[in-house]
N, C-alpha and C. Protein backbone atom coordinates (compact mmCIF):
# COMPACT_ATOMS: atom_id res chain seq x y z
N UNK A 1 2.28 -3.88 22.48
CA UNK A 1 2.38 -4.75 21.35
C UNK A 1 1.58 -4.15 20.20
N UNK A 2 2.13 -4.03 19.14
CA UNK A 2 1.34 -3.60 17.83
C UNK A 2 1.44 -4.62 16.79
N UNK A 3 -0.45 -4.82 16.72
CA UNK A 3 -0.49 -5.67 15.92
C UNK A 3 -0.91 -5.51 14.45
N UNK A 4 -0.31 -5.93 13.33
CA UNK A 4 -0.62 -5.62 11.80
C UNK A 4 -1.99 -6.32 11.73
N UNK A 5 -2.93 -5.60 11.36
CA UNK A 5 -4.01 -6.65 10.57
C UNK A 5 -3.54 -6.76 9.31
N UNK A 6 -4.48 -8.41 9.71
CA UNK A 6 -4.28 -9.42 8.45
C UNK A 6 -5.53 -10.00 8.51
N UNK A 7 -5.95 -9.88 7.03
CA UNK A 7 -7.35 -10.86 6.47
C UNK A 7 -6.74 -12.18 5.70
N UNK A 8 -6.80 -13.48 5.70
CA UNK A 8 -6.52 -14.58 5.14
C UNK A 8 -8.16 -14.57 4.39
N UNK A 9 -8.29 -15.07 3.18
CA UNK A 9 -9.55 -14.99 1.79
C UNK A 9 -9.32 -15.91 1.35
N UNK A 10 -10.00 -16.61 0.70
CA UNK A 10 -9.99 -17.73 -0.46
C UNK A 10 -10.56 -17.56 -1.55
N UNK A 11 -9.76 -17.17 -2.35
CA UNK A 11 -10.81 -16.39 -3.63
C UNK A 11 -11.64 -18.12 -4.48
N UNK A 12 -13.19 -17.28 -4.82
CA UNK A 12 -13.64 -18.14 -5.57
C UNK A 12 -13.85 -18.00 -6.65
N UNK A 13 -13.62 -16.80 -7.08
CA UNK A 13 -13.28 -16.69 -8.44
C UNK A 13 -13.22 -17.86 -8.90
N UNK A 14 -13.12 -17.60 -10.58
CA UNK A 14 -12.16 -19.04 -11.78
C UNK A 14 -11.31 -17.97 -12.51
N UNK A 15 -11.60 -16.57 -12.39
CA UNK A 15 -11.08 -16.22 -13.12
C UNK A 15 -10.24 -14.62 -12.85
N UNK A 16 -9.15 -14.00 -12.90
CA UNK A 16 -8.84 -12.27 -12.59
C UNK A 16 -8.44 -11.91 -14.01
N UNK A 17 -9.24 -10.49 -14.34
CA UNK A 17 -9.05 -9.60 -15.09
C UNK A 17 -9.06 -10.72 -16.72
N UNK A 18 -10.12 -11.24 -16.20
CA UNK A 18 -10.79 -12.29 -17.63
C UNK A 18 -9.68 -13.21 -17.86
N UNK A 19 -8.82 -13.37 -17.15
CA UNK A 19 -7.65 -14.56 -17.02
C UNK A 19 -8.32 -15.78 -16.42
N UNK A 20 -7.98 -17.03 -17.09
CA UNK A 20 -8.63 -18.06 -15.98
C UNK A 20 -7.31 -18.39 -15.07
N UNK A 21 -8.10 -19.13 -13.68
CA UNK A 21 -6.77 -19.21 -12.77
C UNK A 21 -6.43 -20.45 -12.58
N UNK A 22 -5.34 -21.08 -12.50
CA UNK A 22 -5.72 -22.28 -12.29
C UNK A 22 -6.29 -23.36 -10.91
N UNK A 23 -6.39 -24.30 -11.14
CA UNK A 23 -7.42 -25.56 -9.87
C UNK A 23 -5.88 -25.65 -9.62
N UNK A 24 -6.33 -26.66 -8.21
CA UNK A 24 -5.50 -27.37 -7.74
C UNK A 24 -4.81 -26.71 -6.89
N UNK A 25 -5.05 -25.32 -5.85
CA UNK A 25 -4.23 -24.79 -4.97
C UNK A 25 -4.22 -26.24 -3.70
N UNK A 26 -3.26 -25.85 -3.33
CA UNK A 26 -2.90 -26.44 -2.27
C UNK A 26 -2.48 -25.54 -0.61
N UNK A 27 -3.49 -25.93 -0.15
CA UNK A 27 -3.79 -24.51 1.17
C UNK A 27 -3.36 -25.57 1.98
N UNK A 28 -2.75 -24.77 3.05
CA UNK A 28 -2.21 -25.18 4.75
C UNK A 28 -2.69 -24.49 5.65
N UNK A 29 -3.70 -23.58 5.72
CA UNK A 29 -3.97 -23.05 6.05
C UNK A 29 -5.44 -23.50 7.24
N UNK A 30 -5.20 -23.66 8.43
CA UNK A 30 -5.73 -24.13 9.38
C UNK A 30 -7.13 -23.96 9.24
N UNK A 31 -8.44 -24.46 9.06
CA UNK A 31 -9.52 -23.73 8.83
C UNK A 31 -10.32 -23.86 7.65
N UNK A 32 -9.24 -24.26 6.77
CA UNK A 32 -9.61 -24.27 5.32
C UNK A 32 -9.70 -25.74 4.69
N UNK A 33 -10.30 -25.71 3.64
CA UNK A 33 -10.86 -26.83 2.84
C UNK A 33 -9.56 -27.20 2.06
N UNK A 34 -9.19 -28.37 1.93
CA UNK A 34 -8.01 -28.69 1.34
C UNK A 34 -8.43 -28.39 -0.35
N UNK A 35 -7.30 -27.79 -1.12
CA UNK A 35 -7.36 -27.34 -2.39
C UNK A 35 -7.85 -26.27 -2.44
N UNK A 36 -8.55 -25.11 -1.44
CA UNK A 36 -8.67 -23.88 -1.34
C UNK A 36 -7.13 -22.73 -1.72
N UNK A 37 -7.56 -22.03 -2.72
CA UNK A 37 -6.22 -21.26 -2.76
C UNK A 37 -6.73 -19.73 -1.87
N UNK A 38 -5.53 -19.54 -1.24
CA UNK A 38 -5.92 -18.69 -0.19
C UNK A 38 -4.34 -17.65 -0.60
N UNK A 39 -5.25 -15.96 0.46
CA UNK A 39 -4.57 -15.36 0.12
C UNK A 39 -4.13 -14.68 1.63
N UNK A 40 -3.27 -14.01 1.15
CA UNK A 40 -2.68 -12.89 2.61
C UNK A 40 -2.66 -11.60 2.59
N UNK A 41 -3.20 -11.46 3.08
CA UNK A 41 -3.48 -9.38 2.64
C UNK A 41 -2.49 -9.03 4.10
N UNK A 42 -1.46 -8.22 4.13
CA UNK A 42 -1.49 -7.85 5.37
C UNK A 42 -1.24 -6.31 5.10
N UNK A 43 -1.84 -5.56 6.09
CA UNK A 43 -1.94 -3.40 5.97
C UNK A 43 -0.90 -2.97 5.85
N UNK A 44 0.03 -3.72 6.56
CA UNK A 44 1.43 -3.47 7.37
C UNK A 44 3.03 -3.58 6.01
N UNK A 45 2.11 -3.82 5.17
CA UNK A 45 3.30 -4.40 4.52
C UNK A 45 3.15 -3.89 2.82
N UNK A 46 3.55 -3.80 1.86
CA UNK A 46 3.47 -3.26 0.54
C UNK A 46 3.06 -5.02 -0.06
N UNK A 47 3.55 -6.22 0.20
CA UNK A 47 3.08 -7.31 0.03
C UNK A 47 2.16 -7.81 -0.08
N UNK A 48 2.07 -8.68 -0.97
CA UNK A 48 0.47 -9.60 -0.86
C UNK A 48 0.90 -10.97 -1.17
N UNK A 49 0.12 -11.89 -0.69
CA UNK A 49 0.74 -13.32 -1.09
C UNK A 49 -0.24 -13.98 -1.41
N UNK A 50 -0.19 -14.34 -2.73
CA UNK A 50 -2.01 -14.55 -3.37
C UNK A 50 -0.61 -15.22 -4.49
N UNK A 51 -1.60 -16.60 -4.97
CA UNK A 51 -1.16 -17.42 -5.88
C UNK A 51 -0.66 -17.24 -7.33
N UNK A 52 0.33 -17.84 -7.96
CA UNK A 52 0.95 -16.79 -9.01
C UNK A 52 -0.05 -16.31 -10.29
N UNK A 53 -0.90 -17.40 -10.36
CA UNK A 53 -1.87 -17.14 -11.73
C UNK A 53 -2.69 -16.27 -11.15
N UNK A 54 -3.11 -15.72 -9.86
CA UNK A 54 -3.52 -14.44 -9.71
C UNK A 54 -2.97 -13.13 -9.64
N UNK A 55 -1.32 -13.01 -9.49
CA UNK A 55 -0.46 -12.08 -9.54
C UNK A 55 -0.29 -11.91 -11.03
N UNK A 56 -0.10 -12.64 -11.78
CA UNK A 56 -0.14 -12.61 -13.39
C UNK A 56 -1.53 -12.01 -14.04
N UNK A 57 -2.88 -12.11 -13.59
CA UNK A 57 -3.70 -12.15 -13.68
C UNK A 57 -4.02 -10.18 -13.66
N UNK A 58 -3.36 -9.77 -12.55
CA UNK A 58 -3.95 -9.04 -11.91
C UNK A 58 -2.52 -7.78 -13.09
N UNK A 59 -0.94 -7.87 -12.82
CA UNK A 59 -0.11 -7.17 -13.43
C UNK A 59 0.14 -7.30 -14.97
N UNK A 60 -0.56 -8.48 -15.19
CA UNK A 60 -0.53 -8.16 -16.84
C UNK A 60 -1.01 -7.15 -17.35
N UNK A 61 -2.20 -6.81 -17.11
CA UNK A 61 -3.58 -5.68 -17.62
C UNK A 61 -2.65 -4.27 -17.08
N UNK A 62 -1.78 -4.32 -16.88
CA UNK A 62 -1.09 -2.72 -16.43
C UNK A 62 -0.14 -2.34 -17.47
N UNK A 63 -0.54 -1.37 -17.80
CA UNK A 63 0.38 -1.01 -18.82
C UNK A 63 1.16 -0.82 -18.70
N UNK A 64 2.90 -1.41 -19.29
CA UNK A 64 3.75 -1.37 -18.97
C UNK A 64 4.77 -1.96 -18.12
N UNK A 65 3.82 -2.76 -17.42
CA UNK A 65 4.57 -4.00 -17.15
C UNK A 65 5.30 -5.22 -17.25
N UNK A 66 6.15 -5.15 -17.04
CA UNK A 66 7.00 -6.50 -17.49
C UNK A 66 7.16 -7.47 -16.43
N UNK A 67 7.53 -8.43 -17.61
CA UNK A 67 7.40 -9.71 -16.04
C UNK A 67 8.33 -10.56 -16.52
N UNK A 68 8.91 -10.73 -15.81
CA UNK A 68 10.91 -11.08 -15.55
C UNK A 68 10.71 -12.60 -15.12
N UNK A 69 10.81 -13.70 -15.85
CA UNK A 69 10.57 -15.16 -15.30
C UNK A 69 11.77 -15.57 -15.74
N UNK A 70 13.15 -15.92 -14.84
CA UNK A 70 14.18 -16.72 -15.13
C UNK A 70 14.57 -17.44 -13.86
N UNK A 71 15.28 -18.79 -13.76
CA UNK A 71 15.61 -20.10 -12.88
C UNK A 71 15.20 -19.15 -11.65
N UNK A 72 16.03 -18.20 -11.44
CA UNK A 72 16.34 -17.64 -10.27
C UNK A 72 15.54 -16.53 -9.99
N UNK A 73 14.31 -16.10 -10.52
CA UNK A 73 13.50 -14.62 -10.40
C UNK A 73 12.11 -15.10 -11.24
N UNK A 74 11.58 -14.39 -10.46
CA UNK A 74 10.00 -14.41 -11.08
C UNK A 74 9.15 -13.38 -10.58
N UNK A 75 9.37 -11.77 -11.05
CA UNK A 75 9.32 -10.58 -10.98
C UNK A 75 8.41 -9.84 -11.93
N UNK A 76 7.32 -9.22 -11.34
CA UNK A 76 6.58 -8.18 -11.95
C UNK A 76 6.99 -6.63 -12.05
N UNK A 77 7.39 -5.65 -13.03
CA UNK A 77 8.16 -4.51 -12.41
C UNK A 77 6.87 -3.46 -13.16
N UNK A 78 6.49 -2.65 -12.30
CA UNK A 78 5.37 -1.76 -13.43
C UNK A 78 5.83 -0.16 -13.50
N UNK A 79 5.65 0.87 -14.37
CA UNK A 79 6.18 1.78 -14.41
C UNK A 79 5.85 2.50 -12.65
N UNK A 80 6.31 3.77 -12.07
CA UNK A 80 6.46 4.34 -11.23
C UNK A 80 4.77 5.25 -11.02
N UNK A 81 4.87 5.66 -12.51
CA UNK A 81 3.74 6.59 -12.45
C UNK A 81 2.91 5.95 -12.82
N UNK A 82 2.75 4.55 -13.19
CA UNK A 82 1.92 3.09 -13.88
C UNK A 82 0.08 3.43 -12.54
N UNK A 83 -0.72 3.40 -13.16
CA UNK A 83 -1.79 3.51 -12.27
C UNK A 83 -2.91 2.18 -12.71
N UNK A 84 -3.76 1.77 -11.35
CA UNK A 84 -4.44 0.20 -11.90
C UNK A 84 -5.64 0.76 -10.84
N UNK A 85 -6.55 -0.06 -11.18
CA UNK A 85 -8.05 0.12 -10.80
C UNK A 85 -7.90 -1.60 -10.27
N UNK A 86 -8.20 -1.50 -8.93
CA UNK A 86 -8.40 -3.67 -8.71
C UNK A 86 -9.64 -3.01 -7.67
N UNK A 87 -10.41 -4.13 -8.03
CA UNK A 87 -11.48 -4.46 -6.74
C UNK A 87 -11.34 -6.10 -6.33
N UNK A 88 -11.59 -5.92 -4.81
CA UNK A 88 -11.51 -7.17 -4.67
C UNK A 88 -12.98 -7.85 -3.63
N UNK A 89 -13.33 -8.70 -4.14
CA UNK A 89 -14.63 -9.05 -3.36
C UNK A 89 -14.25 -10.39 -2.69
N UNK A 90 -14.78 -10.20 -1.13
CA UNK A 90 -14.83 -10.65 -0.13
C UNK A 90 -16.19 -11.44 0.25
N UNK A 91 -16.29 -12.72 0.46
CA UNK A 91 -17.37 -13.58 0.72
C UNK A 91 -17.84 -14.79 -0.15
């Protein structure tokens, strides 16, 4: 059996890349404090599943990015050769 690690986080931030984020997540997440916004890191995967005002937060500041919001799509696309500096703190 091969297993992907995965870290589940709750950022406490208020704020990414001087963006504020907004209150009011709503977590299901077994363990956790209700209204905790929580995230999913998994190694295994090019994905991340972290709340949208932190995905906005984080692909705005890239140069060259566009961000595609219609009924049916809600898409960040950044150039190929597009390069970003993120740190992320844990605790």
């Amino acid at each position: 059996m091969v297993r992907t690690p995965q870290v589940a986080f709750s950022p406490s931030a208020n704020t990414i890349s001087g963006l504020p984020t907004s209150q009011g997540h709503q977590s299901t997440l077994r363990g956790t404090q209700r209204g905790q916004a929580i995230t999913l890191i998994d190694s295994g995967t090019s994905l991340a599943y972290i709340p949208s005002d932190a995905v906005d937060g984080i692909y705005s500041v890239i140069e060259g990015a566009v961000h595609v919001k219609t009924k049916d799509q809600d898409s960040w696309y950044v150039p190929c050769i597009g390069q970003a500096n993120l740190s992320f703190i844990f605790g």
